[in-house]
N, C-alpha and C. Protein backbone atom coordinates (compact mmCIF):
# COMPACT_ATOMS: atom_id res chain seq x y z
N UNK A 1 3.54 -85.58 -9.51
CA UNK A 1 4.12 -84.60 -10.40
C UNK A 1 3.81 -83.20 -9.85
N UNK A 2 4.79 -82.33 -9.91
CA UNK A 2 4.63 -81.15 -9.58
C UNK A 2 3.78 -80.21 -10.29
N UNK A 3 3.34 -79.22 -9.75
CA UNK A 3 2.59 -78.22 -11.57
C UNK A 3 3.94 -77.32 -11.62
N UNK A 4 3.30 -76.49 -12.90
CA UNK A 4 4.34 -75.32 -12.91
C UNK A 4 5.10 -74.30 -11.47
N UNK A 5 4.15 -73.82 -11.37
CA UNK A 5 4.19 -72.74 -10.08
C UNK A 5 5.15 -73.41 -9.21
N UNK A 6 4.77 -74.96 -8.92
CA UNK A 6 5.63 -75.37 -7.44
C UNK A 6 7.21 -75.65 -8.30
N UNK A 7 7.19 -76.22 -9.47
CA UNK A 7 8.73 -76.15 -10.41
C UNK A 7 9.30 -74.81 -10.27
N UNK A 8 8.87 -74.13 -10.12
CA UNK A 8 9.69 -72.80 -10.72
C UNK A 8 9.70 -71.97 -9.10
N UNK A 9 9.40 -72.67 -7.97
CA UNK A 9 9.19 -72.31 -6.55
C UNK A 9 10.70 -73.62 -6.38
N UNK A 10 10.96 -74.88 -7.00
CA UNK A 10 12.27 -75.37 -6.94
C UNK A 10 13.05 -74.90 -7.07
N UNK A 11 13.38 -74.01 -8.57
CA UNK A 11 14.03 -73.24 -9.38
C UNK A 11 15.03 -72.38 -8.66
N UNK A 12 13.71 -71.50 -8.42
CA UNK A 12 13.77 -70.12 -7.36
C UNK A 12 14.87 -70.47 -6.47
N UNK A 13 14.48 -71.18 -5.71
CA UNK A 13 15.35 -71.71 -4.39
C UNK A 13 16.48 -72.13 -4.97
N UNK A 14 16.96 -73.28 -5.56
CA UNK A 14 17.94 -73.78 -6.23
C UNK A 14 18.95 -72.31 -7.09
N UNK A 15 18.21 -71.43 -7.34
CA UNK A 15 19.46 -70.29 -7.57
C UNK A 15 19.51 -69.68 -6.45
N UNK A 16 18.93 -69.39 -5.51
CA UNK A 16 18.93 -68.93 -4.48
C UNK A 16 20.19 -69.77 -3.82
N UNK A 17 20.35 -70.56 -3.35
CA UNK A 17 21.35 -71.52 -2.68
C UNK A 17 22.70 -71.55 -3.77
N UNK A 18 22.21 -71.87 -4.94
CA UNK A 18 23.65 -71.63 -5.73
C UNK A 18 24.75 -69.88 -5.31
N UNK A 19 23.27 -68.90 -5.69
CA UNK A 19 24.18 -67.76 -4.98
C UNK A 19 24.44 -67.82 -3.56
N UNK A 20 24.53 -68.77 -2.92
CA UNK A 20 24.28 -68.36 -1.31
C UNK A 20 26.02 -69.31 -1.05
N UNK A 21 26.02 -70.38 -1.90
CA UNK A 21 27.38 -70.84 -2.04
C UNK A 21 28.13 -70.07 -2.18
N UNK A 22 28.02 -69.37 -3.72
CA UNK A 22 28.63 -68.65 -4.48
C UNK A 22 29.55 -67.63 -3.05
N UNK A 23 28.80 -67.20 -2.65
CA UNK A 23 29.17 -66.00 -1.31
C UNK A 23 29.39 -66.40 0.10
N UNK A 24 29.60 -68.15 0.09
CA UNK A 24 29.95 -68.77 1.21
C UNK A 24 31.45 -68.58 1.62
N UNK A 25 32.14 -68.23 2.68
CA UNK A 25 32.87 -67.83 3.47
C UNK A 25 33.68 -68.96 4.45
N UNK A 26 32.28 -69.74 4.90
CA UNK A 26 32.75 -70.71 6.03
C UNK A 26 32.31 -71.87 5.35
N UNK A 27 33.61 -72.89 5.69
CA UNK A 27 33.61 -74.45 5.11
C UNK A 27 32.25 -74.84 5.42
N UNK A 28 32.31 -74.88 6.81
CA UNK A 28 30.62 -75.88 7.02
C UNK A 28 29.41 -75.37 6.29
N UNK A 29 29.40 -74.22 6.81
CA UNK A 29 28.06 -73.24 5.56
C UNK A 29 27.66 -74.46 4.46
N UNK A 30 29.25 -74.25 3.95
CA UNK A 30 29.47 -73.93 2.32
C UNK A 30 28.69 -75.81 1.77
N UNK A 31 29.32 -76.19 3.18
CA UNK A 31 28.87 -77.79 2.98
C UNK A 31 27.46 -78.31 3.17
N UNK A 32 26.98 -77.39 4.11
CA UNK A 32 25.29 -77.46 3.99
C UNK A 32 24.82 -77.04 3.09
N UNK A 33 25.27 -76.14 2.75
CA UNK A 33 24.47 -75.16 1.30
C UNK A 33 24.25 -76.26 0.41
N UNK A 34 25.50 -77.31 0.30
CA UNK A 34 25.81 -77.88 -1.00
C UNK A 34 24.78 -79.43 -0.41
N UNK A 35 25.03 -79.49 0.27
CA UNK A 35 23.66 -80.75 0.48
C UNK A 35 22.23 -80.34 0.71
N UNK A 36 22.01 -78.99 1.18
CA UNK A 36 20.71 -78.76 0.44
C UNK A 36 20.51 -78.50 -0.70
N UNK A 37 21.56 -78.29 -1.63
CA UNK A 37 21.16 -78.27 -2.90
C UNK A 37 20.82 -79.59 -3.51
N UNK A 38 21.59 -80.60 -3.51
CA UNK A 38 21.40 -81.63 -3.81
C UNK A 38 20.20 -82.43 -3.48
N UNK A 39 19.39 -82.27 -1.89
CA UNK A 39 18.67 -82.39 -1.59
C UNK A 39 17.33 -82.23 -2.81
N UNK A 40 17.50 -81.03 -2.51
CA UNK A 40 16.30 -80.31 -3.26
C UNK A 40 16.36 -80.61 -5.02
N UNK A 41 17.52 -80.84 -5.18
CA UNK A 41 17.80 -81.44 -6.67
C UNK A 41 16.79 -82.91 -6.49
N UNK A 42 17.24 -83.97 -5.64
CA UNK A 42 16.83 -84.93 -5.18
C UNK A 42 15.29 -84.73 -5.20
N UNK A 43 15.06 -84.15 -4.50
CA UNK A 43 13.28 -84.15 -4.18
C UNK A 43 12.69 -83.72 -5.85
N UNK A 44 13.19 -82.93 -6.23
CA UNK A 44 12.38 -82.28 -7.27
C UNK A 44 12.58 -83.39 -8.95
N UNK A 45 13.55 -84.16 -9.09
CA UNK A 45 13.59 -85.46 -9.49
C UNK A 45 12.76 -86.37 -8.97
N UNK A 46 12.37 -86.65 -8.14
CA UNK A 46 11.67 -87.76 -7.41
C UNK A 46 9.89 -87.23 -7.95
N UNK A 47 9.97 -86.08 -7.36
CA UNK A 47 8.51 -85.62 -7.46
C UNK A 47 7.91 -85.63 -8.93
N UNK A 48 9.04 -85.54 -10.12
CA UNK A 48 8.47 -85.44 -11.71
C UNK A 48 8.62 -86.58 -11.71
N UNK A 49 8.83 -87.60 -11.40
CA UNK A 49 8.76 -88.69 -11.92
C UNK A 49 7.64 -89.60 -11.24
N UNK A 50 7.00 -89.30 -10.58
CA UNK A 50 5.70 -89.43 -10.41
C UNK A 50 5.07 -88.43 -10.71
């Protein structure tokens, strides 16, 4: 399980990348952006549930 601090260090990032889509330009970018988001969606599910 994560503590607070490292949740809200997910958070952070996860709007960070949403705006980074948001202002994506180039297809591929736009397609990495969007699987590190998911990624990190992924990890940070995994990690609360232990």
């Amino acid at each position: 399980m994560v503590g607070q601090s490292e949740y809200l260090l997910f958070l952070r990032e996860l709007g960070r990348l949403h705006i980074d889509l948001q202002n994506c330009s180039d297809t591929q970018v736009c397609i990495d952006i969007s699987q590190d988001i998911l990624l990190l969606q992924k990890a940070l599910d995994l990690t609360a549930i232990q």
